[in-house]
Every structure is written in C-alpha cells, then in structure tokens.
Protein backbone atom coordinates (compact mmCIF):
# COMPACT_ATOMS: atom_id res chain seq x y z
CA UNK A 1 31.74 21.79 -2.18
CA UNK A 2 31.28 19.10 -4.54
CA UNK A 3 30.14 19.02 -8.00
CA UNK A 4 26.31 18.07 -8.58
CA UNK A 5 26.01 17.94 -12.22
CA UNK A 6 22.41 16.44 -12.60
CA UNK A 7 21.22 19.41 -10.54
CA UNK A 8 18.56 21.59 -12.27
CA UNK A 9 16.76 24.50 -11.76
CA UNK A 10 13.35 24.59 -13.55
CA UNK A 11 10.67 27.49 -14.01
CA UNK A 12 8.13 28.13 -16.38
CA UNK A 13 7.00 25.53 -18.95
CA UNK A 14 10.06 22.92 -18.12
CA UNK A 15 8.95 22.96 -14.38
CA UNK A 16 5.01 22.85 -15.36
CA UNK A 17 6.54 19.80 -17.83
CA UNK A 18 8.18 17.47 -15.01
CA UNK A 19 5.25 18.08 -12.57
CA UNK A 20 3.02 16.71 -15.40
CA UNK A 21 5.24 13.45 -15.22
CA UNK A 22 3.34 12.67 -12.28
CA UNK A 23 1.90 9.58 -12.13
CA UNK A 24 -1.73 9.04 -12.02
CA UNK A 25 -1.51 5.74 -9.85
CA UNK A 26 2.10 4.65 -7.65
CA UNK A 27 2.55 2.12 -5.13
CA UNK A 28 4.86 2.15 -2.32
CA UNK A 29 5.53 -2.07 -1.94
CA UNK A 30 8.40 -3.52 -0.14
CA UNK A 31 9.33 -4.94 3.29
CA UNK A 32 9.78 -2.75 6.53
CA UNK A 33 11.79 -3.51 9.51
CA UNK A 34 9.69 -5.97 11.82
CA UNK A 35 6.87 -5.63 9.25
CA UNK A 36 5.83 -2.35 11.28
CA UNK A 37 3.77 0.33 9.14
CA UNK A 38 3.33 -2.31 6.27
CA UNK A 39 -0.63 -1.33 6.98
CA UNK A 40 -0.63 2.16 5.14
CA UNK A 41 1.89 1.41 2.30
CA UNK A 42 -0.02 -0.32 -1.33
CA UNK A 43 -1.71 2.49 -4.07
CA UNK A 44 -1.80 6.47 -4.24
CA UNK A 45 -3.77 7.95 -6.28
CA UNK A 46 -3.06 11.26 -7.66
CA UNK A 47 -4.93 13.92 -6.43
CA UNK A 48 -6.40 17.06 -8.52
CA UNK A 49 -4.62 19.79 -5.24
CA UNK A 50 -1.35 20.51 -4.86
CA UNK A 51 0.50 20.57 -1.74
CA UNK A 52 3.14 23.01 -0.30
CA UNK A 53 3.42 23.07 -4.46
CA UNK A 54 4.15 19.28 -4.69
CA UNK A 55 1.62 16.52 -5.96
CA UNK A 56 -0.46 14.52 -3.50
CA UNK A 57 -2.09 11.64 -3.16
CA UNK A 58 -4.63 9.51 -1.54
CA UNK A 59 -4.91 5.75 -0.54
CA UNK A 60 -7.38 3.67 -2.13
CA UNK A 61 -9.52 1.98 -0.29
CA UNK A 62 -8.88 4.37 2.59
CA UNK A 63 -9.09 8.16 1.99
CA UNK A 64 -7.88 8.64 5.69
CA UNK A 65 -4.35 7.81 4.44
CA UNK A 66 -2.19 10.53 2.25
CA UNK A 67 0.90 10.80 0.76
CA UNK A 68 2.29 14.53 0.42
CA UNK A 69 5.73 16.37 0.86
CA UNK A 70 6.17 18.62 3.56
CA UNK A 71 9.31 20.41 2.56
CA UNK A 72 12.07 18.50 3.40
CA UNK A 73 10.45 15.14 1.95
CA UNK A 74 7.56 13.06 1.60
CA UNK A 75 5.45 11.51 4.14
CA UNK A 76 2.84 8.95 4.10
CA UNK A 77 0.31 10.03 7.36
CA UNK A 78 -3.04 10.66 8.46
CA UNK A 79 -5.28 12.82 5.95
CA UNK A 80 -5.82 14.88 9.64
CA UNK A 81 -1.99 15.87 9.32
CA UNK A 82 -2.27 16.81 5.23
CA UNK A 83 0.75 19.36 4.61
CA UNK A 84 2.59 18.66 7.81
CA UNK A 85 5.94 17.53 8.87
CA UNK A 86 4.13 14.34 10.57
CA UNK A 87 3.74 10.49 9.33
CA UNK A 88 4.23 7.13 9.74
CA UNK A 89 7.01 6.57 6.15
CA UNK A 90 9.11 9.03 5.10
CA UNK A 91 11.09 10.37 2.14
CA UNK A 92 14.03 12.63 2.14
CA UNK A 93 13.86 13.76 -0.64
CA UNK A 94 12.95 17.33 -2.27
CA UNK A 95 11.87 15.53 -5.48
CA UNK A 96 9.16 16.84 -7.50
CA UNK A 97 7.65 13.02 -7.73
CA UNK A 98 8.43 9.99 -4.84
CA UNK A 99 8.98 7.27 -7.68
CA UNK A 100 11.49 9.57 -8.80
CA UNK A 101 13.57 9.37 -5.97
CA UNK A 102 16.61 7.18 -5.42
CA UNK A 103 17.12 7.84 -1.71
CA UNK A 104 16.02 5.15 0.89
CA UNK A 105 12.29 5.11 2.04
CA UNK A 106 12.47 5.35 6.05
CA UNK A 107 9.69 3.73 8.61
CA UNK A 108 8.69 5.68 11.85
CA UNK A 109 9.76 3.03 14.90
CA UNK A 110 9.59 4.13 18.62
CA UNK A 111 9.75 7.81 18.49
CA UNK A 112 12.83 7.65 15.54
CA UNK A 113 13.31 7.36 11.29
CA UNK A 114 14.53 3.46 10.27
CA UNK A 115 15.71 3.04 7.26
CA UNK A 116 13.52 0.09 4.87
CA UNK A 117 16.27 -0.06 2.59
CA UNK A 118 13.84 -2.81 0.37
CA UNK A 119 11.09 -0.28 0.39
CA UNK A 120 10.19 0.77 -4.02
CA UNK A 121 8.07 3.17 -5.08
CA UNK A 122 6.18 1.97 -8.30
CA UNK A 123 4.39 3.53 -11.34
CA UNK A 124 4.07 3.39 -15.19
CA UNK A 125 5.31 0.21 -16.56
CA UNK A 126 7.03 -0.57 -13.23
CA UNK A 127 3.86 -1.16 -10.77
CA UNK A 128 1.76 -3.08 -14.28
CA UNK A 129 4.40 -5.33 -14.10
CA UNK A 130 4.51 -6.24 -10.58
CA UNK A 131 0.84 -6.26 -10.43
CA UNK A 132 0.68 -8.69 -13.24
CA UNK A 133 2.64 -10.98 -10.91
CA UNK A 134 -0.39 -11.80 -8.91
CA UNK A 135 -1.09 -14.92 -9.32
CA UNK A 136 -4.06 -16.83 -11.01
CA UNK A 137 -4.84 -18.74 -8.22
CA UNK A 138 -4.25 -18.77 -4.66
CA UNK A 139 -4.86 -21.02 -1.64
CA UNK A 140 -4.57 -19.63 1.81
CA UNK A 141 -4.32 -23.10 4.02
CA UNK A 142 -3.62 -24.52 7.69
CA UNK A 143 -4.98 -24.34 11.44
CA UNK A 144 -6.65 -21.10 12.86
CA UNK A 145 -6.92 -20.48 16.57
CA UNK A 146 -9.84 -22.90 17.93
CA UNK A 147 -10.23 -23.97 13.80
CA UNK A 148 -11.94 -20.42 13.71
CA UNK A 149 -13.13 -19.06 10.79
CA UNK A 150 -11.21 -22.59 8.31
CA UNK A 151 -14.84 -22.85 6.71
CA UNK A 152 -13.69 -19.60 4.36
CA UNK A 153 -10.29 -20.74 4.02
CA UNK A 154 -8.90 -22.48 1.02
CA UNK A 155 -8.51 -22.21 -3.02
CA UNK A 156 -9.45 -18.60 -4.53
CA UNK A 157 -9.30 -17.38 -8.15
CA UNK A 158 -8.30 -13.99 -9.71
CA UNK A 159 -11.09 -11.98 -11.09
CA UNK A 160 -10.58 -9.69 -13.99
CA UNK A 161 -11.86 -6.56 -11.96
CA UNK A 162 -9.45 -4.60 -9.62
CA UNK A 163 -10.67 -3.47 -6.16
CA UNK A 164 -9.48 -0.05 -4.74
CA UNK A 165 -6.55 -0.77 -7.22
CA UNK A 166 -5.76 -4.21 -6.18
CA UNK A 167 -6.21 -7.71 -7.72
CA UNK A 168 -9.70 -9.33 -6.16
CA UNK A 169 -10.25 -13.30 -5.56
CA UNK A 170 -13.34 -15.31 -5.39
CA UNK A 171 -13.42 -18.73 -3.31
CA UNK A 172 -13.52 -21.71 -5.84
CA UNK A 173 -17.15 -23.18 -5.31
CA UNK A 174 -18.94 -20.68 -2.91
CA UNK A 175 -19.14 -17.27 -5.57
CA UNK A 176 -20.27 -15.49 -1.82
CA UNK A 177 -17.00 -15.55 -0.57
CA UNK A 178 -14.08 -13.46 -1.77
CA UNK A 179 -10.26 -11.88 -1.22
CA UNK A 180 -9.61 -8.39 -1.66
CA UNK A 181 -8.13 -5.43 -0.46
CA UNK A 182 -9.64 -2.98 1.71
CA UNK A 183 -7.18 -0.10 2.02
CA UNK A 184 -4.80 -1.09 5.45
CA UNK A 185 -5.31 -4.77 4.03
CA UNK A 186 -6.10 -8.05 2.66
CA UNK A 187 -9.73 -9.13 4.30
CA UNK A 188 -11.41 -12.88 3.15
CA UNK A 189 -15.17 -11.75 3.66
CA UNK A 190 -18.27 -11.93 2.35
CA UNK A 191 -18.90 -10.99 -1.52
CA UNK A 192 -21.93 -8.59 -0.77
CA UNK A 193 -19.09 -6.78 1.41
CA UNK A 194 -16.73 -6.07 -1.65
CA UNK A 195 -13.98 -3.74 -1.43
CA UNK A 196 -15.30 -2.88 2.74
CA UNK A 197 -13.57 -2.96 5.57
CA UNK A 198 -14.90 -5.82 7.32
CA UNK A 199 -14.34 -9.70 6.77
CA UNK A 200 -13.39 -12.65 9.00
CA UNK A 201 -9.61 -12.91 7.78
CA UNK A 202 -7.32 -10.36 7.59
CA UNK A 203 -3.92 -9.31 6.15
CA UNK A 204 -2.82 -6.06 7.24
CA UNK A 205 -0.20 -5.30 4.81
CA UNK A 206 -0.29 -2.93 1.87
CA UNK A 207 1.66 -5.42 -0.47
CA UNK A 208 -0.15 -5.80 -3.86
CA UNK A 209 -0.47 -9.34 -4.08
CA UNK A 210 -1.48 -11.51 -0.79
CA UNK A 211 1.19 -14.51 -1.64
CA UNK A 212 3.88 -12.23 -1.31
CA UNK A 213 3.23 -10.80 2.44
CA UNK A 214 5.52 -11.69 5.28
CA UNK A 215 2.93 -10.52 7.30
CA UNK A 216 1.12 -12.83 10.02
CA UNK A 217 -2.45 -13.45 9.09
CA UNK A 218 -5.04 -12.91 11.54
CA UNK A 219 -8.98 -14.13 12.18
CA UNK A 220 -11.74 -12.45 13.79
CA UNK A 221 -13.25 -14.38 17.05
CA UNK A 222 -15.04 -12.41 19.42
CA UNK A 223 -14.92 -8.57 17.94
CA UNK A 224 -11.33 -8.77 18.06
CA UNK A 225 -8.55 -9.96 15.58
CA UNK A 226 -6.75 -12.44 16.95
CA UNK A 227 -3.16 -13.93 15.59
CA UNK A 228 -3.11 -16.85 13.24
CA UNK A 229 0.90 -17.68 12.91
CA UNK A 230 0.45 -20.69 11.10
CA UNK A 231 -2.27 -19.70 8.46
C-alpha cells in the first residue's frame, strides 16, 4: 500500500461544489497516433443530464458525438452508445471532470487502447488561449488531384463570429465562399452552407485551428472525397 495523500472523499455540499467546476465548454486538441480518431476530438459542450452521476457532453457541430464516463473512465463515442463502456478515445480516469485529469488520453486502434501521450483536454482560460491562436489570416495553397476544386482555394480571413465553437474564415474577394468547422471537420464550402456538413474541401480533424492540422486534406470529385497530399 502506498500513501495517496491528495485522495478525497467528498459528499454533500463539497461534492455538489467540485461537480459545479465543470466546465461549460472543453476541447480535447492534440495529435493521435497515425492521425487516427482525430475526426471526433475539437469542443464538448456541457450538457444539462448527468451520466452514471458524472457530467456529459456533446460535440458541436455534431450531436451524434458524446463525451461521458462509464465507470472506469471517460469515453468519447457514438451518442447510440451514451453511458456505455464503448468509444473511439478514452480516459482512465475516475475524475469528476476530464480536464481535470492528469493521466494520458488513449485512442482506440485495431481492436486495442494506444496511448496519445500529446492528447490535452482544454477549458477556462486554457482552451481561450489556444483558440486565440488562430490566426488572422490563412491561405490554404498547392495542386489538387486533376486541379479539382483550386478555384476555392487560396487566402481566407477570420471572422469575428464562432461556428459550432470554432473560429470561421471567409475567402478574400468572393464573401460566398468560406472555412469553418462542421463537427468531424474543417469543410471550404459555400457561405449559404455555414456551419453544414457539406463543402468541396475537407479537413477531418477536430483541431481548433486549420493551420495547425497534420492531417491530409482532401477534395470532393465525383461524390467521393478523394486525397489531396500536397494541398
């Protein structure tokens, strides 16, 4: 047995107190091994239910995405699977909140847990800070598959409004086209489309600002999404 002194037992109004610490808003932003479930990590928000007496949470931009704890930890997973021992990123970690935690996030990779020892969970002055690293303006540049899709391509600026929690871009000289995030990713679409799941460029990676992905970006040619490694 060794001593844990930081353990503490809470009840009453001191438990009721650290639930309340809760953040309203967190993000879960970091590389994974191979890039591989980068899609469902980016913003929570804090739902009004508990679950299996923890807080939960929902994905903006895609309410078919969850975060909860399922008794031994916290899982990001299908909003199907809400309260079960099933996901995609994992948490061991009986923690009353996930930005709490100081153990290593974990990635689900051919039927085992991998650690994603870069993996941070964000809120409070933490997650304004690294969103305020977005920067001003952008340019996503260079050859597409067949020169697909280059006509949308090219210098965007930051808008002042957030979409589904994330910074938003418009194209410098064509106000129709903008950069946002959709929930599972970064899409380059139309403006009347704003904040939808649908575009001709994509970025599927929850990161919270497009510059920093290591992600490969991909364009849409013939109902499909097709690799473009040197976009």
């Amino acid at each position: 047995w060794v001593v844990a002194p930081e353990l503490r037992c809470l009840a009453g109004d001191a438990l009721a107190a650290e639930m309340a610490k809760a953040a309203p808003q967190i993000a879960l932003v970091g590389p994974t091994p191979q890039n591989l479930q980068v899609n469902v990590l980016g913003v929570f928000l804090k739902r009004a239910a508990l679950v299996n007496g923890y807080p939960s949470y929902t994905k903006t931009g895609d309410e078919g995405i969850m975060l909860w704890h399922a008794g031994q930890g916290w899982l990001i997973g299908a909003a199907a699977d809400l309260g079960q021992n099933r996901g995609w990123v994992s948490l061991f970690d009986g923690c009353l909140r996930p930005e709490a935690s100081t153990v290593t996030w974990k990635v689900w990779v051919d039927a085992e847990w991998v650690v994603a020892p870069e993996l941070r969970c964000l809120a409070g002055d933490a997650l304004a800070a690294e969103m305020a690293k977005a920067a001003p303006q952008i340019a996503l540049v260079g050859p597409t598959p067949q020169n697909l899709q280059v006509n949308v391509l090219g210098v965007f600026l930051k808008r002042a409004a957030l979409v589904n929690g994330y910074p938003s871009y418009t194209k410098t000289g064509d106000e129709g086209i903008m950069l946002w995030h959709a929930g599972q990713g970064w899409l380059i679409g139309a403006a009347a489309d704003l904040g939808q799941n649908r575009g001709w460029v994509s970025l599927f990676d929850g990161c919270l600002r497009p510059e920093a992905s290591t992600v490969t970006w991909k364009v849409w040619v013939d109902a499909e999404w097709v690799v473009a490694p040197e976009l």
